[in-house]
Protein backbone atom coordinates (compact mmCIF):
# COMPACT_ATOMS: atom_id res chain seq x y z
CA UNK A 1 227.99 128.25 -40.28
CA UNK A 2 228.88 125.52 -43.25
CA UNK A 3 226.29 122.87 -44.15
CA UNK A 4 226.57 119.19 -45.26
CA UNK A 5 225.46 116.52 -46.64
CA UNK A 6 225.53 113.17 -44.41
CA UNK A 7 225.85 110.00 -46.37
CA UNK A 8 226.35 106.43 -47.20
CA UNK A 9 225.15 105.13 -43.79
CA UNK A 10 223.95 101.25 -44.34
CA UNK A 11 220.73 100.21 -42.58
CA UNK A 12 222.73 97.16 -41.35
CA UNK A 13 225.33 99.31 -39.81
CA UNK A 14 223.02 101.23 -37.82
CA UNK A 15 219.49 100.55 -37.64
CA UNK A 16 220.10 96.75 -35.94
CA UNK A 17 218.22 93.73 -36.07
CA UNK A 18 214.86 94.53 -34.40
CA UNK A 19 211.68 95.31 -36.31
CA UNK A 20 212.45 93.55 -39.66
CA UNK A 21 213.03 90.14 -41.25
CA UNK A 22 216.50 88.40 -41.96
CA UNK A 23 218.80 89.86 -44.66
CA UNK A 24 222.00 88.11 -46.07
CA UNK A 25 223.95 89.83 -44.43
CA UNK A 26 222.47 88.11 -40.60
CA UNK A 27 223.71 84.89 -41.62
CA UNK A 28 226.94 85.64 -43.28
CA UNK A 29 228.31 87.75 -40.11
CA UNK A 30 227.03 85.23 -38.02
CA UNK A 31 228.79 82.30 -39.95
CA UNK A 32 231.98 84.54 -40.88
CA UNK A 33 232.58 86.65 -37.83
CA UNK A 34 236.13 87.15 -39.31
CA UNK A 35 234.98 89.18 -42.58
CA UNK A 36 232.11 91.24 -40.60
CA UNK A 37 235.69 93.94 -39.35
CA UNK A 38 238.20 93.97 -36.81
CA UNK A 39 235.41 94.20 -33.48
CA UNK A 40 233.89 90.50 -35.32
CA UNK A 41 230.64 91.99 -35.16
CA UNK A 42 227.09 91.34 -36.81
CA UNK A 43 224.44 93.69 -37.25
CA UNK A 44 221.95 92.18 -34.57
CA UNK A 45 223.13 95.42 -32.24
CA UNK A 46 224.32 97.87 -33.48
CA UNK A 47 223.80 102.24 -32.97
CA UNK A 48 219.80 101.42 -33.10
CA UNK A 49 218.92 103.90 -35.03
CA UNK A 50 215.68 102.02 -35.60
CA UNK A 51 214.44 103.30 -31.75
CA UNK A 52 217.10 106.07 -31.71
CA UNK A 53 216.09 108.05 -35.15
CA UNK A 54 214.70 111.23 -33.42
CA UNK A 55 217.67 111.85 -31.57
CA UNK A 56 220.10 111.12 -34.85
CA UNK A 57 218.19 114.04 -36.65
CA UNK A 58 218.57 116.57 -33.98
CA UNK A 59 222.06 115.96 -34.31
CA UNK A 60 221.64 116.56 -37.67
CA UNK A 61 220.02 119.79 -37.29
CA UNK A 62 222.42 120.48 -34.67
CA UNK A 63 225.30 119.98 -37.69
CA UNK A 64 223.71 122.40 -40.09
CA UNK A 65 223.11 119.14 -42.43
CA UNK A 66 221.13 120.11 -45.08
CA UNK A 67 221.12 116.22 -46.49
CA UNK A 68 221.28 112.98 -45.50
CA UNK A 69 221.39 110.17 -47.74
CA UNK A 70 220.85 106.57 -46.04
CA UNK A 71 218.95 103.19 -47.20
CA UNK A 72 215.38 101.50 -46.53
CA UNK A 73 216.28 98.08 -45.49
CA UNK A 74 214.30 95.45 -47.91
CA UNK A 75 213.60 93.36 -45.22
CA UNK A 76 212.49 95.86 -42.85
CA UNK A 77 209.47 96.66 -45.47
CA UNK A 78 209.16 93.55 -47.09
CA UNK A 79 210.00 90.63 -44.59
CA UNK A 80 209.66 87.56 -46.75
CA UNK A 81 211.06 89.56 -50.17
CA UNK A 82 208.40 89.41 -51.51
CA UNK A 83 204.83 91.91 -51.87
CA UNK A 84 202.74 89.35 -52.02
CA UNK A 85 203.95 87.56 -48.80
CA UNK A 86 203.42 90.80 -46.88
CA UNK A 87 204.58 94.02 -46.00
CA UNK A 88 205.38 95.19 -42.28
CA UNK A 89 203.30 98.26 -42.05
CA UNK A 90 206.03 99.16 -38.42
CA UNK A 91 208.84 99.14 -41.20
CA UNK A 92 206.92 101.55 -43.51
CA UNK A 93 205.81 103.75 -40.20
CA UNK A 94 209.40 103.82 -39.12
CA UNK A 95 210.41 105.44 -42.33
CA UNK A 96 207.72 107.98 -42.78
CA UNK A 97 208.91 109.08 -39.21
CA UNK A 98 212.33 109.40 -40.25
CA UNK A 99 211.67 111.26 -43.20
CA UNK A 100 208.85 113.02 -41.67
CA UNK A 101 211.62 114.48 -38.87
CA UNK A 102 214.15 115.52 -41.20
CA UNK A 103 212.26 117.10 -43.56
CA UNK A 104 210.83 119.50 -40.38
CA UNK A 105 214.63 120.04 -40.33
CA UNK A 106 214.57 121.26 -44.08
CA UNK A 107 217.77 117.96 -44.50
CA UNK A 108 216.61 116.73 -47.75
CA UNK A 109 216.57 112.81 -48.22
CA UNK A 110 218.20 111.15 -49.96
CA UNK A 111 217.31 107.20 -50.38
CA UNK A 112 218.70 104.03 -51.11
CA UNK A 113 216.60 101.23 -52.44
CA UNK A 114 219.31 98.56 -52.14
CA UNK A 115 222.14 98.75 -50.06
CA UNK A 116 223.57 95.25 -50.41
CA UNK A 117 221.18 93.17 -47.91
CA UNK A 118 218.85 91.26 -49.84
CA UNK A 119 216.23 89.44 -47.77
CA UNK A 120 217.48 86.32 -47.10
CA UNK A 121 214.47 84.32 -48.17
CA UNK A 122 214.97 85.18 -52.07
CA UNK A 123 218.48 84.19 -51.52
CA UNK A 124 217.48 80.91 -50.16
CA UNK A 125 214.76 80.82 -52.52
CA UNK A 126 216.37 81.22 -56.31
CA UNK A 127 219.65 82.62 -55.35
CA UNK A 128 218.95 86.00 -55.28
CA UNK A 129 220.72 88.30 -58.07
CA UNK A 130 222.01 85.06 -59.93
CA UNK A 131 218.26 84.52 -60.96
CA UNK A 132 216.22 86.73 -63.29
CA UNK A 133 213.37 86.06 -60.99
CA UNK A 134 214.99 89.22 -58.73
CA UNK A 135 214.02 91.82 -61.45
CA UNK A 136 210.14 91.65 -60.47
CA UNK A 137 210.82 91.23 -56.90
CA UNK A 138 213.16 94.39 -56.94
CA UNK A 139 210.73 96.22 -58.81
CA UNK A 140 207.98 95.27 -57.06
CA UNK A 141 209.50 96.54 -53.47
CA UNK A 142 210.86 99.89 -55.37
CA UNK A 143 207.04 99.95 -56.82
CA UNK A 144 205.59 99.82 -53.28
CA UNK A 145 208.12 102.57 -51.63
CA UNK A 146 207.37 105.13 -54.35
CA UNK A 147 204.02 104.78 -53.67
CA UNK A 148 204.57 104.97 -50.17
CA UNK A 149 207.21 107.42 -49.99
CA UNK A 150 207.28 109.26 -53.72
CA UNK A 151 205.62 112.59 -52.02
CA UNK A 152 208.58 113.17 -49.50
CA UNK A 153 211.61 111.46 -50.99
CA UNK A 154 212.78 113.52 -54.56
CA UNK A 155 215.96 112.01 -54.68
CA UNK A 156 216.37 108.14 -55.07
CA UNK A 157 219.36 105.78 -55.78
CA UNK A 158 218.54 102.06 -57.00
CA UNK A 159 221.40 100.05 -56.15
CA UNK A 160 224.98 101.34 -54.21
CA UNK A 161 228.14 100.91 -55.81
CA UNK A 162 226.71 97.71 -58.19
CA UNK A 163 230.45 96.25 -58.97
CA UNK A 164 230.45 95.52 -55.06
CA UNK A 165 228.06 92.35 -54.49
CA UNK A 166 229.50 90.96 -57.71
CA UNK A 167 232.67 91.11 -57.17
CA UNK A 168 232.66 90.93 -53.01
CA UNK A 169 229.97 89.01 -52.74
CA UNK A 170 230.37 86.25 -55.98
CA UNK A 171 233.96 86.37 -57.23
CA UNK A 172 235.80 86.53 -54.02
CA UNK A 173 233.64 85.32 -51.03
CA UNK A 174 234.62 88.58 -48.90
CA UNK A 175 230.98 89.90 -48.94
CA UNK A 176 227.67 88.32 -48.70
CA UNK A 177 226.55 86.07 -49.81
CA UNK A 178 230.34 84.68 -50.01
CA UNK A 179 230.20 82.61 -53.25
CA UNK A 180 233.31 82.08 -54.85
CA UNK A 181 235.24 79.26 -56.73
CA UNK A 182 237.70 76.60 -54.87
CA UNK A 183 240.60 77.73 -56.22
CA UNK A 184 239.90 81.78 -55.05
CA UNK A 185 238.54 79.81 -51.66
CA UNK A 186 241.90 79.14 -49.69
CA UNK A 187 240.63 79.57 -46.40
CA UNK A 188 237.36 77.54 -47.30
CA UNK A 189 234.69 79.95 -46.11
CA UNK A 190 232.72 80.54 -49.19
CA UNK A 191 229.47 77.84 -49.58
CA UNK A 192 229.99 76.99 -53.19
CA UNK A 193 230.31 79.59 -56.33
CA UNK A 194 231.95 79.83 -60.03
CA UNK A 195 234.46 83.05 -59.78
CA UNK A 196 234.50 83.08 -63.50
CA UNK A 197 230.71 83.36 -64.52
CA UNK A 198 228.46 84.43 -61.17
CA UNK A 199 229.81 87.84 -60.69
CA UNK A 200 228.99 89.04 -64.41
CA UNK A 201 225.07 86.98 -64.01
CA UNK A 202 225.03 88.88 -61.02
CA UNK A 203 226.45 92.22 -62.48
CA UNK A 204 223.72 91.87 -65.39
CA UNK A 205 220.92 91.30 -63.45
CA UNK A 206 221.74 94.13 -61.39
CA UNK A 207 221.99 96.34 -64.11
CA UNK A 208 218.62 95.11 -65.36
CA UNK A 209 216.96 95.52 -62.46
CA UNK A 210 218.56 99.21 -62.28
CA UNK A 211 216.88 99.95 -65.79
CA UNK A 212 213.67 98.08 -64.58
CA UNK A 213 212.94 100.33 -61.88
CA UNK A 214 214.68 103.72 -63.59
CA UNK A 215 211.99 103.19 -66.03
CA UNK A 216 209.53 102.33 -63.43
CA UNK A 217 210.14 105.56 -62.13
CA UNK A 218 209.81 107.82 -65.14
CA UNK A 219 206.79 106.59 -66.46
CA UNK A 220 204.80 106.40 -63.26
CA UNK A 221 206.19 108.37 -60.69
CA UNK A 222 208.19 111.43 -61.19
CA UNK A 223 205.90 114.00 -62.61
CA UNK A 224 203.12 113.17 -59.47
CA UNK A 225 206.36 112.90 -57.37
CA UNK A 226 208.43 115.99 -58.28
CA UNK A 227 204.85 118.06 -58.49
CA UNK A 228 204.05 117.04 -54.71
C-alpha cells in the first residue's frame, strides 16, 4: 500500500472556534463574509477537529499517512497573545493529545507555528506584524511550545507562505487583517492601510521574527530536542 504525507490544513479551517481566544481572522470573516469563499463562511463551525481529533487520526492510519503537517493555533495556547497574560493549559492538552495519537500511529508531525491568525488582541493592541513589538511576542509563544512540545515534534515551520499576509492581508485587503490603500480599496472594505509601505514593514518583521525564533531554536532547543 502507498503512504503520504497530509498537509497544509489551517487550524481555522478545521479546528473551529471553541476552546481558544479570538484570532484575526474571527472578525474579518465576520465583517467580510464575501472574502471568507463561495459558502460566506467563518471559522466559528467548522469540521471540529478540536473535539473530533481522535477520529481524524484513525483516518489517518486508515490512509497509510506516514505525516501530517498542520498548525497550533496562537490563540488556542496563548489567548490574550501574550505569555505573560496567560496560557490555556486545555489548548496545550489538546495538542499533546493530538500529537500523542499520531505518533502511536508512527505519522510524524509536522508543525506550524503561525498559520496566518494572529490573536486578535496584538492586532488591536500595536497592529500586529506592522510593529516590532511582534518579534518578542512571536518568540515568546514559539519559546513556550518548544518547551512544551520540543520532545515529540522534530519538524517545525515558523511562518506559512510569509509573502501571503503582506501582500493579502496589507497591500490588497483580500486577507486579514484587510489593510490596504483607497485607491486599491474600490469596493471599500478594507479599515484603513498604505499599499505602498505596510506590506514590506510587514514582510520585514516577518522575516525577523523567522530569524528570531530559527535562532531560538538552534541555540536552545534542537540538540535536547532531536536527542529525545
Amino acid at each position: 500500500t502507498s503512504s503520504s504525507v497530509l498537509h497544509l490544513l489551517l487550524t481555522r479551517h478545521i479546528e473551529g472556534g471553541r476552546g481558544r481566544g479570538v484570532n484575526i481572522w474571527d472578525g474579518f470573516s465576520h465583517r467580510y463574509p464575501e472574502k471568507s469563499g463561495s459558502d460566506l463562511k467563518n471559522g466559528d463551525t467548522t469540521c471540529e477537529s478540536y473535539t473530533r481529533w481522535q477520529k481524524d487520526v484513525d483516518v489517518m492510519g486508515e490512509l497509510n499517512a506516514t505525516g501530517y503537517r498542520f498548525s497550533f493555533a496562537w490563540s488556542r495556547i496563548i489567548p490574550k497573545g501574550k505569555v505573560s497574560r496567560g496560557v490555556n493549559q486545555g489548548g496545550l492538552d489538546y495538542y499533546h493529545k493530538l500529537l500523542d495519537a499520531l505518533l502511536e500511529k508512527n505519522i510524524t508531525p509536522f508543525v506550524t507555528l503561525f498559520h496566518w491568525d494572529l490573536p486578535q488582541t496584538l492586532q488591536d493592541e500595536y497592529e500586529g506584524f506592522l510593529d516590532r513589538q511582534i518579534i518578542q511576542d512571536f518568540k515568546d509563544y514559539a519559546d513556550l511550545c518548544f518547551k512544551e512540545f520540543g520532545g515529540k515534534v522534530k519538524h517545525w515551520i515558523t511562518i506559512n507562505q510569509l509573502y501571503t499576509v503582506p501582500t493579502r492581508g496589507y497591500a490588497v485587503g483580500t486577507d486579514a487583517p484587510g489593510r490596504c490603500s483607497p485607491m486599491v480599496d474600490t469596493k471599500h472594505r478594507c479599515y484603513g492601510g498604505n499599499s505602498s509601505t505596510e506590506p514590506y514593514i510587514v514582510a520585514h518583521n516577518q522575516l525577523l521574527a523567522h530569524a528570531t525564533v530559527v535562532d531560538l531554536y538552534r541555540t536552545k532547543y534542537k540538540v535536547s530536542c532531536l536527542n529525545t
